[in-house]
Structure formats: structure tokens, C-alpha cells
N, C-alpha and C. Protein backbone atom coordinates (compact mmCIF):
# COMPACT_ATOMS: atom_id res chain seq x y z
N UNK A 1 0.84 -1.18 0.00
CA UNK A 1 0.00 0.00 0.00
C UNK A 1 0.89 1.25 0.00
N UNK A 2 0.54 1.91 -0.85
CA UNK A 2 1.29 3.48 -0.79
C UNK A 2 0.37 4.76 -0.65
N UNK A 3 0.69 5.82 0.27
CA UNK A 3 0.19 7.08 0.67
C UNK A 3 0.41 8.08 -0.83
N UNK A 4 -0.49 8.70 -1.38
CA UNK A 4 0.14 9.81 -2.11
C UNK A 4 -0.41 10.91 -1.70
N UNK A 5 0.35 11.62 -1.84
CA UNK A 5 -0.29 13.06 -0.38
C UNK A 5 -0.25 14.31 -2.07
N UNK A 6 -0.92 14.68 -1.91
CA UNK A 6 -1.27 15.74 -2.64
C UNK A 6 -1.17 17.54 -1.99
N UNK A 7 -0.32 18.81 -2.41
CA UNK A 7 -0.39 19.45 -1.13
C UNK A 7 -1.30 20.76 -1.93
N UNK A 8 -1.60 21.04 -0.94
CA UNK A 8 -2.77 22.63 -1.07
C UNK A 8 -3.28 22.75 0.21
N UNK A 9 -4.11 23.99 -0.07
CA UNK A 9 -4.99 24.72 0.98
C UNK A 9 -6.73 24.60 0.76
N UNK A 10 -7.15 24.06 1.78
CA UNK A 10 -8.40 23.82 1.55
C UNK A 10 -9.32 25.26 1.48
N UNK A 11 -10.50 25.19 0.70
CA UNK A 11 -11.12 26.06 0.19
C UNK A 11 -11.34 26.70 -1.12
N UNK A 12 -12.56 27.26 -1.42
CA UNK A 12 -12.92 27.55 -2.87
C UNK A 12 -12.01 28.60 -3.15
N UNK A 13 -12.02 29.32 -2.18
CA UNK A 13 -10.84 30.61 -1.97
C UNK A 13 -9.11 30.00 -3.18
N UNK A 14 -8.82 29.29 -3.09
CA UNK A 14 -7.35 28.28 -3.25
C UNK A 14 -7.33 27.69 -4.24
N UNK A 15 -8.54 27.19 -5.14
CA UNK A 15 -8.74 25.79 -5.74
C UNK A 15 -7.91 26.23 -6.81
N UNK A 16 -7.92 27.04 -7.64
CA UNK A 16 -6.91 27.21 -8.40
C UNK A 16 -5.63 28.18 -8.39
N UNK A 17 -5.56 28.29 -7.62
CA UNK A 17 -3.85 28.61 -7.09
C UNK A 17 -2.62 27.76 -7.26
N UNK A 18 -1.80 28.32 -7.60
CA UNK A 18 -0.35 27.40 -7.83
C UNK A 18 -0.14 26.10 -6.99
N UNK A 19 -0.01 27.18 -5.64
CA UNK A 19 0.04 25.99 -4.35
C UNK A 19 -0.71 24.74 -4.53
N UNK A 20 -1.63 25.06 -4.87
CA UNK A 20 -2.57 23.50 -4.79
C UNK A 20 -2.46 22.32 -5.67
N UNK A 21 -1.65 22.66 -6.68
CA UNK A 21 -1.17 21.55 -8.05
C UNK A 21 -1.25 20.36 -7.46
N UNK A 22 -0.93 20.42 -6.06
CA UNK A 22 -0.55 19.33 -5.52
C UNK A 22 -2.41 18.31 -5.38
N UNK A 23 -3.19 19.07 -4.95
CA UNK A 23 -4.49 18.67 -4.94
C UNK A 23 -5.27 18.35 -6.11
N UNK A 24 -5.01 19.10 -7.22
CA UNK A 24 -5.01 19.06 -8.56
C UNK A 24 -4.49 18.02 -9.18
N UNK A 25 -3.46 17.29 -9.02
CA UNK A 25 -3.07 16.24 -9.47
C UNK A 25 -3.40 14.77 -8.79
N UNK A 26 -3.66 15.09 -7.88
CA UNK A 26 -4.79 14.01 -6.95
C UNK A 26 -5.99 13.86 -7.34
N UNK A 27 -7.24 14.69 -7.93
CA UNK A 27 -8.64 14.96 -8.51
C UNK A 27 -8.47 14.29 -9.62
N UNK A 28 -7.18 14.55 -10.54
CA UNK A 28 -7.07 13.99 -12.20
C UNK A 28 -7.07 12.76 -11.48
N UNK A 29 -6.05 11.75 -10.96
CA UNK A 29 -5.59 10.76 -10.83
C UNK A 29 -7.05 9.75 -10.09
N UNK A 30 -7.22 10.54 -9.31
CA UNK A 30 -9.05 9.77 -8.60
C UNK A 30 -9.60 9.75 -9.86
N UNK A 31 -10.39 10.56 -10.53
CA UNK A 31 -10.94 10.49 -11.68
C UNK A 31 -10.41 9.41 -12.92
N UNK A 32 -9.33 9.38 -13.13
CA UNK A 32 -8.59 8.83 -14.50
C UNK A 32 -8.90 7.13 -13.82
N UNK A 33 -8.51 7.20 -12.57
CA UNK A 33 -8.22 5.84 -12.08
C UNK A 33 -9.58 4.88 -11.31
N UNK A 34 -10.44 5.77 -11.38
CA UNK A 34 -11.81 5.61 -10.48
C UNK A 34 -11.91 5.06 -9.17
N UNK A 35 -11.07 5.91 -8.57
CA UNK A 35 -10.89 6.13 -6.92
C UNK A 35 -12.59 6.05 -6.40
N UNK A 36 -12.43 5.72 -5.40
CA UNK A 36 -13.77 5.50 -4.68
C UNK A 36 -13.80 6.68 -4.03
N UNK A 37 -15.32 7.13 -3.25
CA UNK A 37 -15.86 8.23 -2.50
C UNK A 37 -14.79 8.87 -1.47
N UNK A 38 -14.98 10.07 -1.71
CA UNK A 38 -13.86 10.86 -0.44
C UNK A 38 -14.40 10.74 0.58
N UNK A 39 -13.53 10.28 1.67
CA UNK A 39 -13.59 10.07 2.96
C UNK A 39 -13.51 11.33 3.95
N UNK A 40 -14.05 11.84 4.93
CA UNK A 40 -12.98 12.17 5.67
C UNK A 40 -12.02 10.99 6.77
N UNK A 41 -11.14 11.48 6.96
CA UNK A 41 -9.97 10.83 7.79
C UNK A 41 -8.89 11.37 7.52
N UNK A 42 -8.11 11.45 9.07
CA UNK A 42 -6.56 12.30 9.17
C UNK A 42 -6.77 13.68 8.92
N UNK A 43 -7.58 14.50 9.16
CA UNK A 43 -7.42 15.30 9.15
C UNK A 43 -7.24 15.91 7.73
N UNK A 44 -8.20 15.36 6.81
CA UNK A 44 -8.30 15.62 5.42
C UNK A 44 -8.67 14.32 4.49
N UNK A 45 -8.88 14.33 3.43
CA UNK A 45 -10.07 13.63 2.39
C UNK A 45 -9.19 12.88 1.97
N UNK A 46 -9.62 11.74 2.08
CA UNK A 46 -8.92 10.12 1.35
C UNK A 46 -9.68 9.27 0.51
N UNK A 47 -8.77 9.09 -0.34
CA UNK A 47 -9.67 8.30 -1.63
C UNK A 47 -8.89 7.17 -1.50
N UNK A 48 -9.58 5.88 -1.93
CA UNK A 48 -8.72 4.51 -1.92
C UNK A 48 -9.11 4.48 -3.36
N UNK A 49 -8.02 3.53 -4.06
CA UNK A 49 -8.47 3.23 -5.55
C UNK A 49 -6.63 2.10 -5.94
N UNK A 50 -6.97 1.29 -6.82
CA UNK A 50 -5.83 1.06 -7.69
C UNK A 50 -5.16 1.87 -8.50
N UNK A 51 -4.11 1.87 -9.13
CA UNK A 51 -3.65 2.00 -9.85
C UNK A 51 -2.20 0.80 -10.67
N UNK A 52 -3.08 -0.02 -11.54
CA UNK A 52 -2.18 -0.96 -11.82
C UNK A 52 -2.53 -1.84 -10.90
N UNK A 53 -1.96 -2.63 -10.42
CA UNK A 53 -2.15 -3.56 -9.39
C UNK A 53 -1.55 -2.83 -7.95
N UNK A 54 -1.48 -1.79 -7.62
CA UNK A 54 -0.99 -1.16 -6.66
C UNK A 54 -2.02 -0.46 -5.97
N UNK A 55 -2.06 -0.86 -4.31
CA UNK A 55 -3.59 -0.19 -3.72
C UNK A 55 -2.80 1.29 -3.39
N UNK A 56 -3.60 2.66 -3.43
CA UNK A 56 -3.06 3.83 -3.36
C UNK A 56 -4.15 4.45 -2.59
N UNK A 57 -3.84 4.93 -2.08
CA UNK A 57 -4.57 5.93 -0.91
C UNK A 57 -4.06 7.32 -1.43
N UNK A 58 -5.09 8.24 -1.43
CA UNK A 58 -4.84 9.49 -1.94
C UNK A 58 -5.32 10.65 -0.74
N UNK A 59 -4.56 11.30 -0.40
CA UNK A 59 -4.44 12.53 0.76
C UNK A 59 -4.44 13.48 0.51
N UNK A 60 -5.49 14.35 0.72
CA UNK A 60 -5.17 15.81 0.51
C UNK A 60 -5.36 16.43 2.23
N UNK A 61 -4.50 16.52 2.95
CA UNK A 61 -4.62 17.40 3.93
C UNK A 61 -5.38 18.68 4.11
N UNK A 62 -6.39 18.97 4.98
CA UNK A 62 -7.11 19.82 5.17
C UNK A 62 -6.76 20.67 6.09
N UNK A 63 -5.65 20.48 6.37
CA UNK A 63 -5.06 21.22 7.89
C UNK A 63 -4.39 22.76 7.36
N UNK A 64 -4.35 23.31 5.88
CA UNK A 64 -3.55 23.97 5.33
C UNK A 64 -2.05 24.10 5.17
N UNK A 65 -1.79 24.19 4.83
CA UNK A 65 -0.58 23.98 3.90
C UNK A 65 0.82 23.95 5.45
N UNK A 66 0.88 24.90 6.02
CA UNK A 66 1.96 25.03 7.33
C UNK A 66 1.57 23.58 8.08
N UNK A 67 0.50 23.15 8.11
CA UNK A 67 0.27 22.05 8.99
C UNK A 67 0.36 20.59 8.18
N UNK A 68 0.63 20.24 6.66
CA UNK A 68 0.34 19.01 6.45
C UNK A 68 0.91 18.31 7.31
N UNK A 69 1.95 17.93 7.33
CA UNK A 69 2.82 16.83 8.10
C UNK A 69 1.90 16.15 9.11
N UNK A 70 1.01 17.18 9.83
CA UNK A 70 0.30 16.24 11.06
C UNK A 70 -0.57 15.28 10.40
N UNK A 71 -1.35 15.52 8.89
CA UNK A 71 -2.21 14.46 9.13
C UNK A 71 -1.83 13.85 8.22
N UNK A 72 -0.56 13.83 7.21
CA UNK A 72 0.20 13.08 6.72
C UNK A 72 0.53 12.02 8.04
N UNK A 73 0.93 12.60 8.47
CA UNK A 73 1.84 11.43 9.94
C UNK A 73 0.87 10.18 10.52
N UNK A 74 -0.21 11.28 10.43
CA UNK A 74 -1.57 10.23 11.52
C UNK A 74 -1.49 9.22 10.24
N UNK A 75 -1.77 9.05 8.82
CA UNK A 75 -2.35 8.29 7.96
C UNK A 75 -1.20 7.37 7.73
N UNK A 76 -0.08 8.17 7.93
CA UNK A 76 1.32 6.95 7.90
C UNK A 76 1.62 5.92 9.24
N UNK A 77 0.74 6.72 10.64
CA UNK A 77 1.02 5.84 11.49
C UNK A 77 0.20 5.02 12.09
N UNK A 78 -1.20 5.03 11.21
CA UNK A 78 -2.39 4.49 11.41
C UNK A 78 -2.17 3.26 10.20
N UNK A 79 -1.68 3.18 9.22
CA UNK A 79 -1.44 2.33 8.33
C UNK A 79 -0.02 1.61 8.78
N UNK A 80 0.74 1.64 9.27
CA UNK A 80 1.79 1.43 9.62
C UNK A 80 2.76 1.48 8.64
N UNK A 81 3.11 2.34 7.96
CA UNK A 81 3.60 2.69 6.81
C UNK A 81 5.15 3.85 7.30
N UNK A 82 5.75 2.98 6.74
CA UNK A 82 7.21 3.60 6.52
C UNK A 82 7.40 4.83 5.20
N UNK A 83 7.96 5.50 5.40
CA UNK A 83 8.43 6.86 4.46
C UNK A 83 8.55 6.31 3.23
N UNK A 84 9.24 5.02 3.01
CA UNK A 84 9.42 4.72 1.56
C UNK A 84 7.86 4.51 1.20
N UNK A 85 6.68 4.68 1.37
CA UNK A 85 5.37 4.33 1.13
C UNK A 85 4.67 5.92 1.11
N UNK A 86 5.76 6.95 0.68
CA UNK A 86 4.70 8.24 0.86
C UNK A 86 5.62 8.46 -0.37
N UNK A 87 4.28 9.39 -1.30
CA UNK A 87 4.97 10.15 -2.19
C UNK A 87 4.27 12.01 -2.41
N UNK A 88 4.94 12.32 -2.10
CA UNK A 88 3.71 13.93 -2.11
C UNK A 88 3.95 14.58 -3.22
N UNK A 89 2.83 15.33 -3.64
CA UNK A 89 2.79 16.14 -5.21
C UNK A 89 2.99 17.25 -4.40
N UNK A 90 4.02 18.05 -5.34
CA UNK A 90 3.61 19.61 -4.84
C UNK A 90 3.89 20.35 -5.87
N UNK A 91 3.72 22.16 -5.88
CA UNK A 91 4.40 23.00 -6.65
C UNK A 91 5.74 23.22 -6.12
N UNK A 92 5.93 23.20 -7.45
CA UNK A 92 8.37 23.65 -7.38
C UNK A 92 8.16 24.66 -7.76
N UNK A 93 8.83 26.07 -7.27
CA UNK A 93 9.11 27.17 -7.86
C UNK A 93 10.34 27.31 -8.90
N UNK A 94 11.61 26.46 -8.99
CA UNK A 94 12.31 25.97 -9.45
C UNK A 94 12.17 24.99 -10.99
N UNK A 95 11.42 24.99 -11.12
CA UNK A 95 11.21 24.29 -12.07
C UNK A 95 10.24 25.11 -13.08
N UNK A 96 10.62 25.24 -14.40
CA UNK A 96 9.75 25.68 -15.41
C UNK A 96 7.95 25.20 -14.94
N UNK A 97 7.31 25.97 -15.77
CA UNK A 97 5.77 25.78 -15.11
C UNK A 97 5.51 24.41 -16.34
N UNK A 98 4.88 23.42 -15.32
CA UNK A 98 4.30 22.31 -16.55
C UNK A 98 5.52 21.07 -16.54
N UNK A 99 6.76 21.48 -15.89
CA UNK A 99 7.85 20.34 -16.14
C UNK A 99 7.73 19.69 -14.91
N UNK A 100 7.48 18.52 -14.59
CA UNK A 100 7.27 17.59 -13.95
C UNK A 100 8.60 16.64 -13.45
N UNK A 101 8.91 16.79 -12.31
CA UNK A 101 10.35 16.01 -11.82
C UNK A 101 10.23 14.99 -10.46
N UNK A 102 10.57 14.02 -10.28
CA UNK A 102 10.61 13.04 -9.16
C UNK A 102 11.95 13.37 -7.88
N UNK A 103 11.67 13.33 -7.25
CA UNK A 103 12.86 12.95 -6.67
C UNK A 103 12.86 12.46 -5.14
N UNK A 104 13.41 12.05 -4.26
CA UNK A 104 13.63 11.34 -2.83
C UNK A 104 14.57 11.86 -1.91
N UNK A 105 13.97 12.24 -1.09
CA UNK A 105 14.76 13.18 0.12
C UNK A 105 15.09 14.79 -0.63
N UNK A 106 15.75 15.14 0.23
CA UNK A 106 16.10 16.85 -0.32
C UNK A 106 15.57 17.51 0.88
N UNK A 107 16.06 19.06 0.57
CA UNK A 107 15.53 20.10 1.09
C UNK A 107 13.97 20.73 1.28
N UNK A 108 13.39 21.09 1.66
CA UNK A 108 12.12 21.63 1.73
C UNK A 108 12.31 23.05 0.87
N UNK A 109 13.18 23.75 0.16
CA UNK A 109 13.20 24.59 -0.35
C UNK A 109 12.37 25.86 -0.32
N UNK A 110 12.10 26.27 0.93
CA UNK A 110 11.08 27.13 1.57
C UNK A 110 9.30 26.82 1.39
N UNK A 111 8.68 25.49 0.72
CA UNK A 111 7.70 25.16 0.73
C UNK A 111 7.15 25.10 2.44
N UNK A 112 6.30 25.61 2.22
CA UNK A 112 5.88 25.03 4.18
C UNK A 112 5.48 23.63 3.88
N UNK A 113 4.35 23.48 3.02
CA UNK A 113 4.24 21.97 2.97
C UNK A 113 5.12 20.76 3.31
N UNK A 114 6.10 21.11 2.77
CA UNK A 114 7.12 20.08 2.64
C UNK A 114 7.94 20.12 3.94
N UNK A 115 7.46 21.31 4.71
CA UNK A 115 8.44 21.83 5.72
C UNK A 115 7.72 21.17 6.95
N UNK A 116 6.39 21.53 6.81
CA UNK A 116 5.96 20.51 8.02
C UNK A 116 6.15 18.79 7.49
N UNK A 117 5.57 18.11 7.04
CA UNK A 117 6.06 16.65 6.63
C UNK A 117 7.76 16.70 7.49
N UNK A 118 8.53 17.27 6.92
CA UNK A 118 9.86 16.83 7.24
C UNK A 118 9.82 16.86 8.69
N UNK A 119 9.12 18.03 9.60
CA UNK A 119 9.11 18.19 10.67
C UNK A 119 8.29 17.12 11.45
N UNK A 120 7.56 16.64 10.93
CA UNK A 120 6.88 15.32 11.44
C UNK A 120 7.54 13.67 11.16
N UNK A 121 7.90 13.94 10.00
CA UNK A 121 8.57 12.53 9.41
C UNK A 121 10.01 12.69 9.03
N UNK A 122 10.60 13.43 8.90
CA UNK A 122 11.81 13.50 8.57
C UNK A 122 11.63 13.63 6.86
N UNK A 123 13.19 14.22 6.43
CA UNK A 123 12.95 14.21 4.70
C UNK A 123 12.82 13.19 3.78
N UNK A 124 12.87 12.14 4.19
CA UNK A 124 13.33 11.16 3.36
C UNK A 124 11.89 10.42 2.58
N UNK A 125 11.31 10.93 1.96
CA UNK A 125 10.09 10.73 1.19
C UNK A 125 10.74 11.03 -1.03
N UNK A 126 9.80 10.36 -1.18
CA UNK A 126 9.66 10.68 -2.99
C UNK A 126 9.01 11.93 -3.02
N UNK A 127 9.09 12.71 -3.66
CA UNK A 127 8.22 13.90 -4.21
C UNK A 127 8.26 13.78 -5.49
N UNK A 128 7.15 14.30 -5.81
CA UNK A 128 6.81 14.60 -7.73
C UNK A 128 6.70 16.38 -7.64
N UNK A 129 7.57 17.04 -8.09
CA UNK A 129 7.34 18.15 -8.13
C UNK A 129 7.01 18.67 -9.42
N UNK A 130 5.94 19.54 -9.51
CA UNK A 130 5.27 20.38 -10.59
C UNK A 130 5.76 21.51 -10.56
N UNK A 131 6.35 22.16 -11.96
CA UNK A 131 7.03 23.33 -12.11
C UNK A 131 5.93 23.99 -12.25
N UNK A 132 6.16 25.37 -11.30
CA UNK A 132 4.96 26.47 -11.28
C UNK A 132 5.81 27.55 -11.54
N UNK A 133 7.40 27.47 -12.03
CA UNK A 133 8.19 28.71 -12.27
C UNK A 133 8.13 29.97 -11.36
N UNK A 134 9.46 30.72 -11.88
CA UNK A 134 9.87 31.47 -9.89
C UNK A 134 9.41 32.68 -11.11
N UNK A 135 8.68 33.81 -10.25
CA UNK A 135 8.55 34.94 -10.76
C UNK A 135 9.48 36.43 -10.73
N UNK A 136 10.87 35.49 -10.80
CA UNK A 136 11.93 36.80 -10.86
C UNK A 136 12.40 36.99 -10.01
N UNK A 137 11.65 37.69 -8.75
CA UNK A 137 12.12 38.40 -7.61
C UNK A 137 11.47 37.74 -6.45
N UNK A 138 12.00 37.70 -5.21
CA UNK A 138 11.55 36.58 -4.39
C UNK A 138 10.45 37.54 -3.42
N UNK A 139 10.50 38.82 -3.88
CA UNK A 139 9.34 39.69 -3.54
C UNK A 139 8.23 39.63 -3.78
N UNK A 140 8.11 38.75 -4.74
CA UNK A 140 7.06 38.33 -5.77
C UNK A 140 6.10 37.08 -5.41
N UNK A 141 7.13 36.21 -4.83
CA UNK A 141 7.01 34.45 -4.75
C UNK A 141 5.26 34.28 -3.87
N UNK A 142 5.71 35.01 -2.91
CA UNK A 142 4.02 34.56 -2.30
C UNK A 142 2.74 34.85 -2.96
N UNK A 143 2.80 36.38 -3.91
CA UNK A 143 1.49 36.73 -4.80
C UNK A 143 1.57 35.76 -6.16
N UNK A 144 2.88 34.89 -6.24
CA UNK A 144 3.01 33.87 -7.32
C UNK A 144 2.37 32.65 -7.42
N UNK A 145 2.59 32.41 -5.91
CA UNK A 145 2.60 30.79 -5.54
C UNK A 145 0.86 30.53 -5.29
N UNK A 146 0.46 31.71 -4.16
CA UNK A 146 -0.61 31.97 -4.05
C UNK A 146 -2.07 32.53 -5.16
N UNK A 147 -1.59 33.03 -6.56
CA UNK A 147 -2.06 33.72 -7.36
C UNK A 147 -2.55 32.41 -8.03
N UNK A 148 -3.83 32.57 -9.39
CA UNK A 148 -4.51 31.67 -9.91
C UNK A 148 -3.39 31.08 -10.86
N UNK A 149 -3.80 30.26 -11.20
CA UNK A 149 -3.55 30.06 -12.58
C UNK A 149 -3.90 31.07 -14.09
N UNK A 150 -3.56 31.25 -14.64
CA UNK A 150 -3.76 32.38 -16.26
C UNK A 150 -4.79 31.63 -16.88
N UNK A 151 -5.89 32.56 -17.32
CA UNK A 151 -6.54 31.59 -18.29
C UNK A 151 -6.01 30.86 -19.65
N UNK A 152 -4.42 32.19 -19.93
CA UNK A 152 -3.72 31.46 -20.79
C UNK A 152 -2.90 30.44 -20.58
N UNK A 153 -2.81 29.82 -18.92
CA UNK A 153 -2.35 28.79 -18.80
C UNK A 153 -3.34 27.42 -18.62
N UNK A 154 -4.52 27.41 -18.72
CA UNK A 154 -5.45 26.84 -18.29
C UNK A 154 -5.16 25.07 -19.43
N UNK A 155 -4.71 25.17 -20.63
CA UNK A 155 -4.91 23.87 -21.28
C UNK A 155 -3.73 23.42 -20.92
N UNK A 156 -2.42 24.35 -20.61
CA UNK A 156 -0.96 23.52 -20.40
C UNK A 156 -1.27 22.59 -18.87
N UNK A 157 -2.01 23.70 -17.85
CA UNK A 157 -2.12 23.02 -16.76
C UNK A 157 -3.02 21.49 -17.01
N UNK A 158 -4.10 21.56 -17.48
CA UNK A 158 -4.82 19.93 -17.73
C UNK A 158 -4.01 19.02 -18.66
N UNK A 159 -3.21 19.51 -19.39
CA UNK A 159 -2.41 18.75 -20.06
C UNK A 159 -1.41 18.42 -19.15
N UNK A 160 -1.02 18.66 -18.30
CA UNK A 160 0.59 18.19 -17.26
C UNK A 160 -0.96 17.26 -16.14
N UNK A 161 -1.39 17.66 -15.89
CA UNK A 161 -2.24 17.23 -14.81
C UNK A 161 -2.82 15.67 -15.84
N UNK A 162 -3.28 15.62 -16.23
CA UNK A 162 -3.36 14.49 -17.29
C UNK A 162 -2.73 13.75 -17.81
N UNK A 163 -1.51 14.39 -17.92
CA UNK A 163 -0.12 13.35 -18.18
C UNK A 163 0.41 12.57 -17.17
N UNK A 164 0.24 13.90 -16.09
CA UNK A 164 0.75 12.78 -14.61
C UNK A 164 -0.35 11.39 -14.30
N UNK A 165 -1.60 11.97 -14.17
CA UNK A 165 -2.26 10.88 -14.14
C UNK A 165 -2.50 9.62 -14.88
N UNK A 166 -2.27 9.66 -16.05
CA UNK A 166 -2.23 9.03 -17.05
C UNK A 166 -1.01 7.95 -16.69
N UNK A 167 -0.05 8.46 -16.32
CA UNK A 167 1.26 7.67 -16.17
C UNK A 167 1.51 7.28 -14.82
N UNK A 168 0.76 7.33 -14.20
CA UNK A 168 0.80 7.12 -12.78
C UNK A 168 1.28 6.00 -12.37
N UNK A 169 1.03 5.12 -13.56
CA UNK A 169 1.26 3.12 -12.69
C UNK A 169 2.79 3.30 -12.92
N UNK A 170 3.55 4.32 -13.74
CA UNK A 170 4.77 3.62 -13.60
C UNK A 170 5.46 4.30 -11.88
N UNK A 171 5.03 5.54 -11.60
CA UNK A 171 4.97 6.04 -10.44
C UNK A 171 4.92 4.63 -9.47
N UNK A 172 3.48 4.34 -9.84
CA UNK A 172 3.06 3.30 -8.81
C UNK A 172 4.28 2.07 -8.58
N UNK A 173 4.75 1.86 -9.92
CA UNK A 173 5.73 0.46 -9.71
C UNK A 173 6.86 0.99 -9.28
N UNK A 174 7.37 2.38 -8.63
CA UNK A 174 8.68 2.78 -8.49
C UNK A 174 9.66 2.97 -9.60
N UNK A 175 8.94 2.85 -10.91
CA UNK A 175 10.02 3.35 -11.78
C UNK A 175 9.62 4.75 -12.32
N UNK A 176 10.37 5.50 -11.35
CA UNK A 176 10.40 7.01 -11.61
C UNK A 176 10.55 7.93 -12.78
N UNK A 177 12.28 7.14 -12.91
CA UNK A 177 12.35 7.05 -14.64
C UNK A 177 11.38 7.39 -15.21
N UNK A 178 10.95 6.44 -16.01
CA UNK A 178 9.78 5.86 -16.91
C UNK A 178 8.80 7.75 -16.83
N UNK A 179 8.28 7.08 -15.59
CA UNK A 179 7.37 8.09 -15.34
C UNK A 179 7.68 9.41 -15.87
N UNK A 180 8.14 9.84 -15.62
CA UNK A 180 9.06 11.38 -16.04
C UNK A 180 9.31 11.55 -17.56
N UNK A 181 10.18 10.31 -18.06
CA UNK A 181 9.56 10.44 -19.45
C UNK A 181 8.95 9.73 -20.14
N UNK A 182 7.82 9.50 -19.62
CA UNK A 182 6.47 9.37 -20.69
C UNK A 182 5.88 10.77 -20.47
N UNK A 183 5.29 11.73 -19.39
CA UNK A 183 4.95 12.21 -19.01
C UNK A 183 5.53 13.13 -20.13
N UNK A 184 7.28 13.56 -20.13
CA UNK A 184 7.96 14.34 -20.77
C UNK A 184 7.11 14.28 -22.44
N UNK A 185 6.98 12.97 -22.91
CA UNK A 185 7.02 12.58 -24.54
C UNK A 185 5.14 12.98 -24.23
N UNK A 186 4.38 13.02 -23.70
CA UNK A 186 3.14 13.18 -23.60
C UNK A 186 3.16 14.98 -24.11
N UNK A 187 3.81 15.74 -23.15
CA UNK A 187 3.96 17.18 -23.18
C UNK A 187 5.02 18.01 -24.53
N UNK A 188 5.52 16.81 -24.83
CA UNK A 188 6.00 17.58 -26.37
C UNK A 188 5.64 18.25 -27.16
N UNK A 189 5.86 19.44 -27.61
CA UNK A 189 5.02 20.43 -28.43
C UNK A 189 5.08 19.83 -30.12
């Protein structure tokens, strides 16, 4: 069984904000994969569903964004689930908007999301990070991160959000690889 934690801020206020990609790519993946009814539990909405032959539990923390880690933690320690069994989506400011990257352990790179998790579990988790691109000046970053999406970004975003989901089982089997580029050859202009 694997956790995939999805990160955002709950509310209509948020739903399309940068920050939330992470929730956004959880909705495609329930949908694409036909996740069963949202739950509450942990302190935010859980979907059970396959993907591939892999059972996946899907998390979106409701605690807002400074607090995931707590109900990440409860769902990892109520399942009895070790770190190698969590993978969290989030926005990268670092990364072009739409480019999609894996990676395991690291820095929290001023995300709070990622900042509580570590503070509850330590770093050593997979992340899928979604490029939401840095807006220049770091004066900027919070009306960035926090700001909607463009309506002129509106088909690139369902197209990355669709690709991830789409490719999810190789996610699911641990080949990261793979994942990244199919995802990549999906988003080719």
C-alpha cells in the first residue's frame, strides 16, 4: 500500500492557485483511475483506488498547507507505513511551469508543505514536483505561488495534470524514470 499526499490549501478561496497543483493532481488521478468516495480521515479527504495492481490511498490534507505533516503522519502511522510508502505532489518554484520532476529526500526549499512533513517525518520521502516557475524576484514568490492560474495557462495546466495521471502506474511500480519520461514525450510540443 502506498500514501500519495497531494499538497494545497483547503477552500474555494485556493482551488486554483499554484500551491494546490498538488491537490489538482490528486482529482485527475481519482478520476482517471476511479478512486472511490472521499472520505474524511486524518485530518483531510482520502480516496482509496488502484492503480495498476498497486492499492493507493490518496491525501489531501485539510489542515492547510503550514500544517500538512500532522495528518500526513496520523495516515502513515495508522497504516503502519514507513516513508518509503509516501509520495507527495507539490508545486516547485524551481522548475519551469508544466515540467514535472521526481525525486527522494532533499531540502524543503522554503515550501511550508514540505516543511511541516519533514518536521513530522523526517525528509526522506519521494516527491513529484510540478514546475509552477519562480517569478523573478523573491518579492514576488508569495502573490506567485498563491495567485490563480492564467486563463492562458489553463490547457498547459490539464495537459501536465493528465499526463501525470495518465502515467501514474509507472509512479506506482517505483520506476520514476519511466514516469518522467512518458509524461515528458506526452507534453511535447
Amino acid at each position: 500500500m502506498q500514501v500519495w499526499v497531494g499538497l494545497g490549501n483547503p477552500g474555494t478561496q485556493y482551488a486554483m492557485n499554484r500551491h494546490n497543483v498538488g491537490f489538482m493532481a490528486l482529482d485527475a488521478m481519482a478520476e482517471i483511475h476511479g478512486f472511490g468516495p472521499v472520505q474524511k480521515k486524518f485530518s483531510g479527504w482520502l480516496q482509496e483506488g488502484r492503480i495498476g495492481p498497486e492499492k493507493i490511498l490518496l491525501l489531501k490534507p485539510a489542515t492547510y498547507m503550514n500544517e500538512s505533516g500532522r495528518s500526513v503522519g496520523e495516515a502513515l502511522r495508522f497504516y503502519k507505513l514507513g516513508l518509503d510508502a509516501l509520495t507527495v505532489f507539490h508545486d516547485e518554484l524551481d522548475l519551469p511551469p508544466f515540467k514535472v520532476k521526481v525525486k527522494r529526500g532533499g531540502g524543503t526549499a522554503g515550501h511550508n508543505g514540505l516543511r511541516s512533513i519533514d518536521q513530522h517525518l523526517g525528509p526522506d520521502f519521494r516527491r513529484v514536483r510540478i514546475g509552477i516557475g519562480h517569478p523573478g524576484h523573491k518579492d514576488r514568490v508569495t502573490g506567485h505561488v498563491l495567485g490563480n492560474y492564467a486563463k492562458n495557462e489553463i490547457d498547459d495546466l490539464a495537459d501536465t495534470l493528465g499526463a501525470v495521471a495518465a502515467e501514474a502506474d509507472w509512479l506506482a511500480r517505483g520506476d520514476d524514470t519511466r514516469f518522467m519520461n512518458e509524461i515528458a514525450l506526452r507534453l511535447q510540443d
